[in-house]
Protein backbone atom coordinates (compact mmCIF):
# COMPACT_ATOMS: atom_id res chain seq x y z
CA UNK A 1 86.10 121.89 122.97
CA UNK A 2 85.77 120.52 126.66
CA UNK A 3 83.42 117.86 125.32
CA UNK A 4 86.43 116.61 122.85
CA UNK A 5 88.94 116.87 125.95
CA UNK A 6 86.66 114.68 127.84
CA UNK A 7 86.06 112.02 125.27
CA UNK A 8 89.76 111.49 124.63
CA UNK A 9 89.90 111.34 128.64
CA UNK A 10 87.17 108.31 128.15
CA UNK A 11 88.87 106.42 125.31
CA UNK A 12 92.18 106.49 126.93
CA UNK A 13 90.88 105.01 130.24
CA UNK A 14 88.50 102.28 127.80
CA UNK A 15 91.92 101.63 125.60
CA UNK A 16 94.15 101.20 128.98
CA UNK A 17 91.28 98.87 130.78
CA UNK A 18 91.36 96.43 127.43
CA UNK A 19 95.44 96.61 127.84
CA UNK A 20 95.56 95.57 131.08
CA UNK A 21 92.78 93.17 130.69
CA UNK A 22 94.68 91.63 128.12
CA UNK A 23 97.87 91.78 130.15
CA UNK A 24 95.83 89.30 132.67
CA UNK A 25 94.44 87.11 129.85
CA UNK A 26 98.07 86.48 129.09
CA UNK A 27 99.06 85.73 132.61
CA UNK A 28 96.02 83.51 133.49
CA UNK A 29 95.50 81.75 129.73
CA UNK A 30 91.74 83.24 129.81
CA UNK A 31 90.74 83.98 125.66
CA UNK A 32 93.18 86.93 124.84
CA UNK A 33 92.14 90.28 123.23
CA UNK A 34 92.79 90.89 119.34
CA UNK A 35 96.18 93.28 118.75
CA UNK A 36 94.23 94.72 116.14
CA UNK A 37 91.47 95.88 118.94
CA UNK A 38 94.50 97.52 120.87
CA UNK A 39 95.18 99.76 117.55
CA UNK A 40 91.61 100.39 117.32
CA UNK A 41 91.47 102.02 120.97
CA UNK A 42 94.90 103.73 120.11
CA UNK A 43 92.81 104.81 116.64
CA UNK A 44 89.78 105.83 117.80
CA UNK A 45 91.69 108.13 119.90
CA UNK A 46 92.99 106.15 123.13
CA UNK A 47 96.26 106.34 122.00
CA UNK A 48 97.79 108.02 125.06
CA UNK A 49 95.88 106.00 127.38
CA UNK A 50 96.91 102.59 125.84
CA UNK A 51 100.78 103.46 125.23
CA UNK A 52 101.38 104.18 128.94
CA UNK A 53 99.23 101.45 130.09
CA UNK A 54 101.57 99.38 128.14
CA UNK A 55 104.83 101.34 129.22
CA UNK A 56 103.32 100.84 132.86
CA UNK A 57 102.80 97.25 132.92
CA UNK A 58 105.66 96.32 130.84
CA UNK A 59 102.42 94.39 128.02
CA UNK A 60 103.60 94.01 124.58
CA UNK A 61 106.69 96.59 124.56
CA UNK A 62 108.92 93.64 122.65
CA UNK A 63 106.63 94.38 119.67
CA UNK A 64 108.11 97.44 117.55
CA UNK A 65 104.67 97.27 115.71
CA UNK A 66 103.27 98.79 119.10
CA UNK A 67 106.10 100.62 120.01
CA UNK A 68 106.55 102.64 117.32
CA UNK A 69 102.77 102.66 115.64
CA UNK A 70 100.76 103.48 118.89
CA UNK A 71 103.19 106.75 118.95
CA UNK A 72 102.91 107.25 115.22
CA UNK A 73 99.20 107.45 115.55
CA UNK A 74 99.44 109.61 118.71
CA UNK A 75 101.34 112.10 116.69
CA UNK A 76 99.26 112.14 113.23
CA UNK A 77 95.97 112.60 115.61
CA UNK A 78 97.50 115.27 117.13
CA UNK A 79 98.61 117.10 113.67
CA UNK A 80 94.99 116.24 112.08
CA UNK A 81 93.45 118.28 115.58
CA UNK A 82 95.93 120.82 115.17
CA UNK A 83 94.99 121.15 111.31
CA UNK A 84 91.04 121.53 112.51
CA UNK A 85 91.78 124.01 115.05
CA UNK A 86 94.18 126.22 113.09
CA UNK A 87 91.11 126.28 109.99
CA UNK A 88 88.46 126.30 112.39
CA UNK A 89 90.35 129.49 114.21
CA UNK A 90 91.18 131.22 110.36
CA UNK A 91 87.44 130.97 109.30
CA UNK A 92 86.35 132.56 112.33
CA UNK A 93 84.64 129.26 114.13
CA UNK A 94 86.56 129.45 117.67
């Protein structure tokens, strides 16, 4: 279980360093990153770490896409983990 803990620590800090990096792509006109790329850290579990990144630095909070689907995918993660954990504890597992 810590091992899960610490790879949602990892792709939270991965998803916030491609927010920010695209943050400063915007603000220098370097070769921007891919919105879809920010849903796949947010998917892949980096959810948390890419919604406050963006909260923080004030990057792409205009767009309800983000705004409302980074949290929506924060939420169904977090009911699919629940749903593992609750048959995982019933079948004697944890």
């Amino acid at each position: 279980m810590q091992n899960v803990l610490y790879y949602f620590i990892a792709v939270s800090v991965i998803g916030a360093v491609v927010c920010v990096y695209d943050k400063l792509a915007a603000a220098r006109s370097w070769k921007r990153v891919p919105e879809r790329t920010l849903f796949f850290w947010a998917l892949v579990g980096g959810g948390p770490g890419v919604f406050a990144c963006m909260l923080l630095i004030r990057h792409k909070t205009l767009h309800r896409i983000f705004m409302l689907g980074i949290p929506a995918v924060m939420v169904l993660q977090a009911a699919i983990l629940l749903g593992i954990h609750h048959i995982l504890l019933a079948r004697g597992f944890l």
